[in-house]
Protein backbone atom coordinates (compact mmCIF):
# COMPACT_ATOMS: atom_id res chain seq x y z
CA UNK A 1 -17.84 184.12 -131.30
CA UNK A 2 -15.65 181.53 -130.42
CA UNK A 3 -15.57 178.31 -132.35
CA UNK A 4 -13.90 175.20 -130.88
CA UNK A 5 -13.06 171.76 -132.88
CA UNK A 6 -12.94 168.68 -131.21
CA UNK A 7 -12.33 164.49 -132.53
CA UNK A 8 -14.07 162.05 -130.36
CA UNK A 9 -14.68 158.01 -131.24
CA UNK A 10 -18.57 157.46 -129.80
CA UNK A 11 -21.43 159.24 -130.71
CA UNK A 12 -23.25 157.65 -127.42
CA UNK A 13 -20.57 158.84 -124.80
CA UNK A 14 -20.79 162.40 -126.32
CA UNK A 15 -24.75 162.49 -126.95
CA UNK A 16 -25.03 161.07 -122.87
CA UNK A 17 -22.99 163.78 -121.73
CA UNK A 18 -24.61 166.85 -123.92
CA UNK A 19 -28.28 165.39 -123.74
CA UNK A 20 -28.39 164.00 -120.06
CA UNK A 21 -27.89 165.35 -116.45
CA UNK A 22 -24.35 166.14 -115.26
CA UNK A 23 -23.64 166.10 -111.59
CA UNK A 24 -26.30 168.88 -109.96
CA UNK A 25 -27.26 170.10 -113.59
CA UNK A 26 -29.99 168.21 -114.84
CA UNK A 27 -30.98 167.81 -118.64
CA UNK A 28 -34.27 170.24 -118.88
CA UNK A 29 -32.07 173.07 -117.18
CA UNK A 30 -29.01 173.06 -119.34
CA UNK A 31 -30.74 171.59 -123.12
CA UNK A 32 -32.48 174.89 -124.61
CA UNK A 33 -33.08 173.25 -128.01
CA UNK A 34 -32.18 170.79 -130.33
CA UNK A 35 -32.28 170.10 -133.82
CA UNK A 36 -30.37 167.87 -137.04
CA UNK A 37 -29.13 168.77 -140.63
CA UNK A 38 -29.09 166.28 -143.02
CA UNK A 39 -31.13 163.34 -141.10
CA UNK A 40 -34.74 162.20 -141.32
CA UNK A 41 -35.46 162.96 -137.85
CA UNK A 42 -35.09 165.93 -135.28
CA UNK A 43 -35.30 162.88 -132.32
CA UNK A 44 -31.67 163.71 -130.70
CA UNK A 45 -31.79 160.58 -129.24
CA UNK A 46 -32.62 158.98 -132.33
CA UNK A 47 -30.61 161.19 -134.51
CA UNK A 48 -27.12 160.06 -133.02
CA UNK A 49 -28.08 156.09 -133.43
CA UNK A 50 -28.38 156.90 -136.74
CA UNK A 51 -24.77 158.57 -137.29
CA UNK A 52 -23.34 155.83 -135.35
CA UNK A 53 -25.23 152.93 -137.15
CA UNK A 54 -23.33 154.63 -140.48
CA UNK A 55 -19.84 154.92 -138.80
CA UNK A 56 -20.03 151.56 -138.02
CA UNK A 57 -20.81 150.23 -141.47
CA UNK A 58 -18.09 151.96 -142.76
CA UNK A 59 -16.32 149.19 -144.27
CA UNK A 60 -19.66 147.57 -146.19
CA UNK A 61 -19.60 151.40 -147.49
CA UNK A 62 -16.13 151.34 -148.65
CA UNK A 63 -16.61 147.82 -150.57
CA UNK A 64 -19.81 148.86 -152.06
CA UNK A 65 -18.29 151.84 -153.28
CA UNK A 66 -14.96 149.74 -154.69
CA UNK A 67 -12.41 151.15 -151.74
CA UNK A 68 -9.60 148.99 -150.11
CA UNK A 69 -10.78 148.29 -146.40
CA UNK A 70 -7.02 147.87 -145.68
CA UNK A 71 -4.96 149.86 -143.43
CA UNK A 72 -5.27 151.65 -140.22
CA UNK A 73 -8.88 151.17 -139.11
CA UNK A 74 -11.24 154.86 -137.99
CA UNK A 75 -11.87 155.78 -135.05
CA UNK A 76 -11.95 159.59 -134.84
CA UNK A 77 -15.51 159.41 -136.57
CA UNK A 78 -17.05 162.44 -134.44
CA UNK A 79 -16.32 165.99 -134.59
CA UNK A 80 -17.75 167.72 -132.18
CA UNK A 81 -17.71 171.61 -133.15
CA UNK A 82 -18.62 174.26 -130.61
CA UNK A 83 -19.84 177.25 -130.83
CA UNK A 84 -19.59 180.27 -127.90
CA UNK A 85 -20.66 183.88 -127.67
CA UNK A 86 -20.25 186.30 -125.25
CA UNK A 87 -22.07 186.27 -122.52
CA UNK A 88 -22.82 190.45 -123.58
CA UNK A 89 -24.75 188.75 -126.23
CA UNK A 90 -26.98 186.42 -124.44
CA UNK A 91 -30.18 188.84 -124.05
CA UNK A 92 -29.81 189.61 -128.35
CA UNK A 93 -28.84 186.39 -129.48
CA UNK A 94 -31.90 184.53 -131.02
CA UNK A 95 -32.15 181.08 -132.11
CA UNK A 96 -32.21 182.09 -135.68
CA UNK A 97 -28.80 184.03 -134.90
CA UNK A 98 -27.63 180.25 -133.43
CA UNK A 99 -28.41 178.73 -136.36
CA UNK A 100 -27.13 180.92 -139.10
CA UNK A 101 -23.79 180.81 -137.24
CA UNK A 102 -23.93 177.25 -137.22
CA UNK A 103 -25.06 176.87 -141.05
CA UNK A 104 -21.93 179.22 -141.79
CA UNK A 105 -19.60 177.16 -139.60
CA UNK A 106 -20.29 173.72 -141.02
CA UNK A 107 -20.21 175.13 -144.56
CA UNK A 108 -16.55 176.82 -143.30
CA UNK A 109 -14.93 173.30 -142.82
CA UNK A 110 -16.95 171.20 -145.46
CA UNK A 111 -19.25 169.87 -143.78
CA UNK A 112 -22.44 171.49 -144.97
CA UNK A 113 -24.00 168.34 -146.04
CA UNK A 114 -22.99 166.04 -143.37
CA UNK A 115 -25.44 164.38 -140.45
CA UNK A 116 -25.30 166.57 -137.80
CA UNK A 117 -27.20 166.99 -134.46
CA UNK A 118 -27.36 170.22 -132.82
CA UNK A 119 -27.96 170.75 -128.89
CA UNK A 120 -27.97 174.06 -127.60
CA UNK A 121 -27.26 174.59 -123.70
CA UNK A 122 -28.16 177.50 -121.70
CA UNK A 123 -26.11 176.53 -118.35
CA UNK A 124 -23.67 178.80 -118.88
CA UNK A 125 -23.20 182.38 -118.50
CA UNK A 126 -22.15 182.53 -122.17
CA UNK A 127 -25.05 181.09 -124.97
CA UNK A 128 -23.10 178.49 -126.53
CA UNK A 129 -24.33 175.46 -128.93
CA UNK A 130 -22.67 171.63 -129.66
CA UNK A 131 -22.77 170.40 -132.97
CA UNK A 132 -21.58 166.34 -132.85
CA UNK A 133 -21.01 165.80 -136.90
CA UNK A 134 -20.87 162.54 -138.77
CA UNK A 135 -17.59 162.26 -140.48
CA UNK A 136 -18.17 158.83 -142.68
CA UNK A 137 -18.83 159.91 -145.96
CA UNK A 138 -21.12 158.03 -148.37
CA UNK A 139 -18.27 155.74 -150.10
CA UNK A 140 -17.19 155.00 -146.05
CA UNK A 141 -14.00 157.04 -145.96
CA UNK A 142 -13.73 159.99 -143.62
CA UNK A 143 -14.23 163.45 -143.67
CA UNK A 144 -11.11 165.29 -144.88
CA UNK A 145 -10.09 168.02 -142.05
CA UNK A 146 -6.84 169.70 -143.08
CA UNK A 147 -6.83 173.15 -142.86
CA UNK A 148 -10.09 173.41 -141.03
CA UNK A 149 -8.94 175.12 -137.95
CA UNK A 150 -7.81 178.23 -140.30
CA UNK A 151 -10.55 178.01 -142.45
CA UNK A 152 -13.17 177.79 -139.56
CA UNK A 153 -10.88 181.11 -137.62
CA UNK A 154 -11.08 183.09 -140.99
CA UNK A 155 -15.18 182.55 -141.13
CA UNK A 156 -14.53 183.83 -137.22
CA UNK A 157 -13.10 186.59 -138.36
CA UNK A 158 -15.80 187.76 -141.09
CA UNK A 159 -18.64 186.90 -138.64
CA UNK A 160 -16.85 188.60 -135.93
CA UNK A 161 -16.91 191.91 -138.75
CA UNK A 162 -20.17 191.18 -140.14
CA UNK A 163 -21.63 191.44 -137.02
CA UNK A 164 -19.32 194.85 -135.93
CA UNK A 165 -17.83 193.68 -133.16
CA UNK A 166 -14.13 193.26 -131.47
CA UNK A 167 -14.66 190.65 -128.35
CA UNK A 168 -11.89 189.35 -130.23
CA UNK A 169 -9.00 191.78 -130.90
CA UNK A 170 -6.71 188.74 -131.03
CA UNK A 171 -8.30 186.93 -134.23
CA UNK A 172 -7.21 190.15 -136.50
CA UNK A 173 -3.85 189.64 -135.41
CA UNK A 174 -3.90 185.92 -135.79
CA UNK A 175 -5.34 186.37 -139.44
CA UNK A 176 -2.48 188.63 -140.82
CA UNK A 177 0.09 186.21 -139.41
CA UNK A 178 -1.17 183.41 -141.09
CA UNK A 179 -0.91 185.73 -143.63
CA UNK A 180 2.74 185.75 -143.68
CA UNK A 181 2.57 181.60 -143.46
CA UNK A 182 3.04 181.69 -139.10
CA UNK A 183 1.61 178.91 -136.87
CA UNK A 184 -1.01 180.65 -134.89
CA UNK A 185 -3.12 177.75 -133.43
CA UNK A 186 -3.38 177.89 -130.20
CA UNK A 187 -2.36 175.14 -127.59
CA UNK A 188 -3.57 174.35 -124.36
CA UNK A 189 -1.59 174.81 -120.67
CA UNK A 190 0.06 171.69 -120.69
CA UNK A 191 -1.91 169.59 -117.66
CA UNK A 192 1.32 169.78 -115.04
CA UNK A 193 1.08 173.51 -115.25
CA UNK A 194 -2.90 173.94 -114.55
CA UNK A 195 -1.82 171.11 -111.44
CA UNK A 196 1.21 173.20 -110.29
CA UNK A 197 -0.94 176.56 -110.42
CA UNK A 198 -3.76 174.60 -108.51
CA UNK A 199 -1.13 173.94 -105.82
CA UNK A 200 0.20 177.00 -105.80
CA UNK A 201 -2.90 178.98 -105.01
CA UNK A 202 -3.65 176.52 -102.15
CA UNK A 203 -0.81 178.04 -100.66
CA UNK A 204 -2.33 181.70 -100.71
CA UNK A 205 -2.11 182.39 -96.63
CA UNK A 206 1.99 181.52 -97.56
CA UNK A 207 5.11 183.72 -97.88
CA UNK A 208 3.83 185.36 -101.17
CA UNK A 209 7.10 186.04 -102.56
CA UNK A 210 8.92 182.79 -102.31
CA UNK A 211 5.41 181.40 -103.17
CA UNK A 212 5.42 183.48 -106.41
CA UNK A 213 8.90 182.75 -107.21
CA UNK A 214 8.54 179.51 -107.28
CA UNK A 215 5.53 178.93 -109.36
CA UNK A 216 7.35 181.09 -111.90
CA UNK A 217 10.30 178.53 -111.88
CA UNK A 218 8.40 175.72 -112.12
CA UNK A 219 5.99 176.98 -114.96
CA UNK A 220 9.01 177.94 -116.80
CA UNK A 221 10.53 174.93 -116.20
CA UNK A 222 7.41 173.12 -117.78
CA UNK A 223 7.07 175.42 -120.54
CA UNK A 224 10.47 174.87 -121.57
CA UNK A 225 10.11 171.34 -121.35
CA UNK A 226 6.83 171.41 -123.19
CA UNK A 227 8.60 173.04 -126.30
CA UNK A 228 11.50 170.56 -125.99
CA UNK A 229 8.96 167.92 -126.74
CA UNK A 230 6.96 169.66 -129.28
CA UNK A 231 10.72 170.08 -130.65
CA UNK A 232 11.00 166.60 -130.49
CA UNK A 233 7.87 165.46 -132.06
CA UNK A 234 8.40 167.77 -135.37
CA UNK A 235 12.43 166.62 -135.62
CA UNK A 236 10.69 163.20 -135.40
CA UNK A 237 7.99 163.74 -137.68
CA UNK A 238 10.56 165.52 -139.81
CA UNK A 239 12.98 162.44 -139.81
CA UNK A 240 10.10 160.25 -141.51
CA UNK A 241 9.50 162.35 -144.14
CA UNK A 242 13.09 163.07 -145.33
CA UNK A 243 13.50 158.64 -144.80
CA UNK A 244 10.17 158.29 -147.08
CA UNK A 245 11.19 161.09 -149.54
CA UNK A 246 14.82 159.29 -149.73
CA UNK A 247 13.23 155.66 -150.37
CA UNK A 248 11.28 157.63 -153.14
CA UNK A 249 13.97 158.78 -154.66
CA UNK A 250 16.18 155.70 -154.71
CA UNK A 251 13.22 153.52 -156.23
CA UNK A 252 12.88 157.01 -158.98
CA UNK A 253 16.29 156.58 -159.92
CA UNK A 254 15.99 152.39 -160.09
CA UNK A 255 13.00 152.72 -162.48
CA UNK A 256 14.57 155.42 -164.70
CA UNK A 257 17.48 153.71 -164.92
CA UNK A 258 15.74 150.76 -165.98
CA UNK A 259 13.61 152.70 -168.48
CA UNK A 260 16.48 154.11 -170.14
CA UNK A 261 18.75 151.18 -170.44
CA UNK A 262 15.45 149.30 -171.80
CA UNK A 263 14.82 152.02 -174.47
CA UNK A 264 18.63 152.08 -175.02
CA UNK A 265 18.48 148.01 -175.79
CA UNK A 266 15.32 148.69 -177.92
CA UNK A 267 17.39 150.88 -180.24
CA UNK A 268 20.71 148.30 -180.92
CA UNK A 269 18.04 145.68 -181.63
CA UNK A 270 16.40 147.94 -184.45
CA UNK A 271 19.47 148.73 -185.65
CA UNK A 272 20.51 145.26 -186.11
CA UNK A 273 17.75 144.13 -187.25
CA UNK A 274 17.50 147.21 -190.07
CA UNK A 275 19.56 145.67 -192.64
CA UNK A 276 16.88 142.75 -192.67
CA UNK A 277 14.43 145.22 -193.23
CA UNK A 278 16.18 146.33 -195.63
CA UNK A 279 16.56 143.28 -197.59
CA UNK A 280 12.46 142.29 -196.86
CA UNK A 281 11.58 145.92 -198.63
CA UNK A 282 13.83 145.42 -202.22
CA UNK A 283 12.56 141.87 -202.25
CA UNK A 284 8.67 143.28 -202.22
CA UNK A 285 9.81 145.99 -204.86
CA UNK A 286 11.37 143.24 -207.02
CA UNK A 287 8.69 140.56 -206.45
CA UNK A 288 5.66 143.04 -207.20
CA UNK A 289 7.44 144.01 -210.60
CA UNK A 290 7.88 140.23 -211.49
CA UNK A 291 4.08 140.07 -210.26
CA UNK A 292 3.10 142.85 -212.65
CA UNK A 293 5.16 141.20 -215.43
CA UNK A 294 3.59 138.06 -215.03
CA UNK A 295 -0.13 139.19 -215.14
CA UNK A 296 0.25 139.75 -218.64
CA UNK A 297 -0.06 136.39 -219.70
CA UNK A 298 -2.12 133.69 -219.07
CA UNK A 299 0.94 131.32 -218.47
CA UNK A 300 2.16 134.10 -215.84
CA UNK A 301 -1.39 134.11 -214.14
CA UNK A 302 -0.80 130.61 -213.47
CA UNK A 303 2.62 130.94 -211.97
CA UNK A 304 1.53 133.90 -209.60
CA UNK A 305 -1.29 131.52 -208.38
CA UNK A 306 0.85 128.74 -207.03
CA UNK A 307 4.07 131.09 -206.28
CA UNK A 308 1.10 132.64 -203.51
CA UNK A 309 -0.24 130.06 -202.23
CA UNK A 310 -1.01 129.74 -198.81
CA UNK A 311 -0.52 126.12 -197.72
CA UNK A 312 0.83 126.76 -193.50
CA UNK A 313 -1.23 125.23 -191.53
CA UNK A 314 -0.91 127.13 -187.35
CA UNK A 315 -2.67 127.27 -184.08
CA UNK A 316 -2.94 131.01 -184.10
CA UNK A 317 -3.98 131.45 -187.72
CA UNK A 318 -7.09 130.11 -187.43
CA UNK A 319 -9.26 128.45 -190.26
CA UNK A 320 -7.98 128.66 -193.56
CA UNK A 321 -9.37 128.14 -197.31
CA UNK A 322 -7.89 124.99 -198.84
CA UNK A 323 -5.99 124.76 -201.54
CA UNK A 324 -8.73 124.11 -204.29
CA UNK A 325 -10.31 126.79 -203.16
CA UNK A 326 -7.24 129.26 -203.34
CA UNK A 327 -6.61 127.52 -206.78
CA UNK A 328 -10.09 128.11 -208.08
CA UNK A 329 -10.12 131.76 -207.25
CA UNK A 330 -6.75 132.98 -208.12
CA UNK A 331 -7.45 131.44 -211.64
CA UNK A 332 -10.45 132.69 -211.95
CA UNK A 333 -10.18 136.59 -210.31
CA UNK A 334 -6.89 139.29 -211.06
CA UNK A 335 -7.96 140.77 -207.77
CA UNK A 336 -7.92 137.49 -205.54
CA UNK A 337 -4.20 136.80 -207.48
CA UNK A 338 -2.95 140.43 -206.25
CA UNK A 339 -4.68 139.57 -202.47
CA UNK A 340 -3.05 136.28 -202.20
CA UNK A 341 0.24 138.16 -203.15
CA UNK A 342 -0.49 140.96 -200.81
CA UNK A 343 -0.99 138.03 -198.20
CA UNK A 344 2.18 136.28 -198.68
CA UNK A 345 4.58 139.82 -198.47
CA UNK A 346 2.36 140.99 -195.27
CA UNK A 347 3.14 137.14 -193.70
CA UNK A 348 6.75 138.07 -194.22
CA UNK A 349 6.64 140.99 -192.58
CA UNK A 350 4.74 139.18 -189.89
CA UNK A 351 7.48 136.88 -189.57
CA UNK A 352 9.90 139.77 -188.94
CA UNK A 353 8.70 141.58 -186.68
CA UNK A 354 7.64 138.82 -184.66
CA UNK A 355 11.58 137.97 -184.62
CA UNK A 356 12.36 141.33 -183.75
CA UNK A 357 10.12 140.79 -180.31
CA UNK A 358 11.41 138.27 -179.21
CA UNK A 359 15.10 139.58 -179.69
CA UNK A 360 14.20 142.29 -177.75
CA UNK A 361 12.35 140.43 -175.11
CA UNK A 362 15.39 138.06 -174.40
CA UNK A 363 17.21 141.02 -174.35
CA UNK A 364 15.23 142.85 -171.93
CA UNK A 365 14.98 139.67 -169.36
CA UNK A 366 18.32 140.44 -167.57
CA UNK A 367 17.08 144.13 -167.22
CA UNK A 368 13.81 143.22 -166.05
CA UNK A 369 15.52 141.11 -163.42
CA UNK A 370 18.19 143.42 -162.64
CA UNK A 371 15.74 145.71 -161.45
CA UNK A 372 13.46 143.44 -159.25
CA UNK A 373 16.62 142.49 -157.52
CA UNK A 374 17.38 146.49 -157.24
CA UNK A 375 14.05 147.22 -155.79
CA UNK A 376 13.79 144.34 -153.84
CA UNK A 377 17.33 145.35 -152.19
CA UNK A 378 15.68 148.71 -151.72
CA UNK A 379 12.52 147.71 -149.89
CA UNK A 380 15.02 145.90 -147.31
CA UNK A 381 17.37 148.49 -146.78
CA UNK A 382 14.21 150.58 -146.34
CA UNK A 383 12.50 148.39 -143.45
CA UNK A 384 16.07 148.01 -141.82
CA UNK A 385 16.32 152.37 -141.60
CA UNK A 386 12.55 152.08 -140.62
CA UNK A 387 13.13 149.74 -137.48
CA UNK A 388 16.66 151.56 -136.53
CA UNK A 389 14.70 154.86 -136.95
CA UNK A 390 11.43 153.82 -134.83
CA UNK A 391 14.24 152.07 -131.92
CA UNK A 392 16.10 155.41 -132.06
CA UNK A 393 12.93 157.84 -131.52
CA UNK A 394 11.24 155.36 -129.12
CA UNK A 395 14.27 156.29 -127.05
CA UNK A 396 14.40 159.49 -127.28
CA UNK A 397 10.63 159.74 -126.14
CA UNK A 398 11.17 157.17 -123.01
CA UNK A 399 14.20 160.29 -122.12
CA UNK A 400 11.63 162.85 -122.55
CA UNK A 401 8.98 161.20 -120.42
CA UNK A 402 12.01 160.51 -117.81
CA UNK A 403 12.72 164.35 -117.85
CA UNK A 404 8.78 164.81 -117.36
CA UNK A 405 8.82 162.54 -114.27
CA UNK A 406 11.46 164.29 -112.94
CA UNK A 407 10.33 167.50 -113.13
CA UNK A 408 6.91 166.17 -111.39
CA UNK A 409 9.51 164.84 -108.49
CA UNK A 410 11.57 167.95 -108.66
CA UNK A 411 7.81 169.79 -108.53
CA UNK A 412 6.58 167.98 -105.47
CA UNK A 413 10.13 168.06 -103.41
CA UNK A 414 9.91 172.13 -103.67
CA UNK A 415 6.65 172.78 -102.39
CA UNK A 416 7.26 170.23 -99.88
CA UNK A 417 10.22 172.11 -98.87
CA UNK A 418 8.39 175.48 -98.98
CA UNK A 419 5.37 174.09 -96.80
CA UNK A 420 7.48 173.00 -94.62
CA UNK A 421 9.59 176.00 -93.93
CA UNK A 422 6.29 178.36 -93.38
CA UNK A 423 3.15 179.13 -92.18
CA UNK A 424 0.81 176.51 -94.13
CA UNK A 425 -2.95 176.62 -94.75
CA UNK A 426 -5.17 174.05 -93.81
CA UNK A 427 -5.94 174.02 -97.63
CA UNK A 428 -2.12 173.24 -98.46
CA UNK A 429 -1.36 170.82 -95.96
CA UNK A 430 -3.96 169.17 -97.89
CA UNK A 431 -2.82 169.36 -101.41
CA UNK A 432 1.12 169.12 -100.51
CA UNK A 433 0.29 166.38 -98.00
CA UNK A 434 2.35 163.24 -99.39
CA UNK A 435 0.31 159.93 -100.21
CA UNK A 436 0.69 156.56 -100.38
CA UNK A 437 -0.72 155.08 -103.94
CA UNK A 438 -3.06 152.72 -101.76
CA UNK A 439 -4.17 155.73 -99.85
CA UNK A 440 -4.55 157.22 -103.27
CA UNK A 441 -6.47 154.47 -104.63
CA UNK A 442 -8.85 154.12 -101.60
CA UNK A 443 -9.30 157.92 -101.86
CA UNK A 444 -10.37 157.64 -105.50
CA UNK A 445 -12.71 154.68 -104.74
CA UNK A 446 -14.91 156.44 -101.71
CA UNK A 447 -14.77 159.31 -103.92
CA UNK A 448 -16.87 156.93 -106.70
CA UNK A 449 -19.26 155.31 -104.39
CA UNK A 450 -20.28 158.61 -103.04
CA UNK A 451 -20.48 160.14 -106.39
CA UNK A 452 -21.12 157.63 -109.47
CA UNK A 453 -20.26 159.10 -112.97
CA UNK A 454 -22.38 159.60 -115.45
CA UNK A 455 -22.33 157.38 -118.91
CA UNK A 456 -19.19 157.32 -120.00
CA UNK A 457 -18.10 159.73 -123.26
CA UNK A 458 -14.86 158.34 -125.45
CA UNK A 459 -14.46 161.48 -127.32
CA UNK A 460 -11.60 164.06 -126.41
CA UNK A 461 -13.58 167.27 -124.94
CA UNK A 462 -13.80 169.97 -122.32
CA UNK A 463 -16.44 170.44 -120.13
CA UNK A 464 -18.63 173.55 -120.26
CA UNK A 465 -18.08 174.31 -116.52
């Protein structure tokens, strides 16, 4: 078993190329079967309208659902998994084999309950099945797919045990170095080498030793390259991350900085305002002994009545009894006396701490300031690394696609030289031949009228041939 992922952008490119004829293979001799998971209809042709009517309302789904629709827009909303077997297992393998292997896979990278439409194809000398998956989930946001390659090698791996077999003796060795935490996907022959090993076998009829020695300089020439730029790309990458985690850090240490000088101005304003306090607390003590005092006569009464009442008049106080009223009932009730007293000392209090607020609010203005200046400072200084980062890299890429063209040149002006110093084929006087871009260009456009391509497919794949 061999399971491949890829990330295309249409549904209808991939479904025309799995579902229709391709060049002399037509549809009914390479579709064995078809079928869906999670849709309303097994209709292939139906079935992938419906997962691209979805991915397109992606956005609706996302507001419905309460999610920002800003930011980078999708476009990778197809995977398209494959599944392979040997081609020893092609006179064993039943469809009910297929499609446990498939049910395993999709529940391997998550995607167990996703749309899905399966198309088996029997054009091959190995049985192998395409499964194009849906990726917009419900609430319009994409299918999450780190880690899937391991997780989908490690269900390889069981499958390839469950079913007692070794077609793979590689996998085992992959699985215990990702064990120790090693990179072990695999990456394809960049496309310069497959061209230069094309060439090179053109040549067969040719001096086989210079022949071989240079294709081994020249693919070690690209290889090297090659890991130069995948070099490049993670010291890139790599730069990002340590400028994000540094902008991080520098608007951490402005916001703790301006938490602790705000708790520290806090504290000086509660100690100067403690002595009030203070004060406020043996004036309640003294005034609720005068209060008890005076409840003992009637004369007393009186004068804890009017020493409590409440005659303020504000906005935020809302309605208030008059002062009849508050009369009537303090004479009349020893509870409503001790309420109206209870009012007067909480007002106090009120009054207080309300003061206290607003010291500390003027006091935390500057601060508050202070550090929307800071972070403001920040975000610029920020943008400025950003752009002189971006101008720096973009360089550094335009040098490695210089050192790519040149290689090409260097490429072309060797195996010119080596056609030309022996016996060629007719086959590599052909492919070493040097052309004009117009000659090129008229080449390529005979080369379409005589063969039109078939509907056009947008997502990233490799042919079956």
């Amino acid at each position: 078993m061999t399971p491949k992922i890829l990330h295309g952008r249409s549904f209808k490119g991939a479904a025309a190329y799995l579902l229709h004829d391709v060049k002399d293979r037509a549809a009914a001799s390479r579709v064995a079967w078809t079928m869906t998971r999670n849709l309303a209809t097994q209709n292939p042709d139906t079935a992938w309208r419906v997962m691209a009517a979805i991915a397109m309302d992606s956005t609706r789904l996302k507001k419905e659902a309460g999610i920002k629709t800003t930011g980078r827009k999708q476009t990778n909303v197809v995977k398209h998994l494959v599944l392979s077997w040997h081609p020893d297992e092609k006179d064993t393998l039943t469809r009910e084999d297929m499609e446990a292997a498939i049910d395993g896979a999709l529940a391997a990278i998550g995607a167990q309950d996703r749309q899905a439409l399966v198309i088996a194809h029997n054009d091959t000398k190995h049985p192998h099945v395409h499964i194009l998956i849906n990726r917009v989930l419900e609430n319009g946001t994409l299918l999450p797919d780190s880690y899937e390659w391991n997780a989908l090698q490690d269900w390889a791996l069981q499958y390839q045990r469950d079913r007692k077999q070794n077609y793979c003796p590689q996998r085992e060795l992959n699985a215990e170095a990702r064990a120790r935490s090693e990179h072990t996907k695999y990456r394809k022959t960049p496309r310069r080498v497959v061209e230069l090993s094309a060439l090179a076998a053109a040549s067969a009829n040719d001096n086989p030793s210079r022949r071989e020695l240079l294709v081994k300089t020249h693919i070690d020439l690209a290889r090297a390259l090659a890991a130069k730029t995948h070099a490049l790309r993670d010291r890139h990458r790599h730069a990002w991350n340590e400028l994000q985690k540094t902008e991080q850090a520098k608007r951490s240490a402005i916001r703790a900085e301006a938490r602790k000088a705000q708790a520290e101005t806090r504290r000086h304003i509660a100690e100067a305002f403690k002595p009030q306090w203070a004060a406020l607390k043996a004036a309640e003590i003294a005034e609720r002994a005068k209060f008890v005092e005076s409840e003992r006569s009637t004369l007393g009464k009186l004068s804890n009545v009017f020493r409590n009442l409440d005659i303020g008049r504000s906005a935020i106080d809302g309605p208030k009894r008059s002062v009849l009223t508050q009369l009537w009932n303090g004479v009349r009730s020893s509870a409503e006396r001790e309420a109206m007293f209870e009012a007067q000392i909480a007002k106090r209090r009120q009054d207080l701490e309300l003061a206290t607020k607003k010291s500390i609010r003027a006091a935390l203005a500057p601060i508050v300031a202070r550090t929307k200046e800071a972070l403001t400072n920040a975000t610029q200084t920020y943008d400025k690394a950003r752009t002189d980062l971006a101008f720096v890299q973009n360089g550094e890429r335009a040098q490695q696609r210089a050192a790519w063209n040149s290689l090409i040149n260097k490429r072309e002006a060797d195996f010119a030289a080596l056609a030309a110093s022996v016996q060629r084929t007719a086959a590599f006087n052909e492919k070493s031949s040097p052309k004009t871009l117009l000659q090129r260009m008229d080449e390529r456009a005979e080369d379409l009228r005589n063969n039109p391509p078939g509907p056009s497919n947008d997502n990233e794949r490799e042919r079956d041939d």
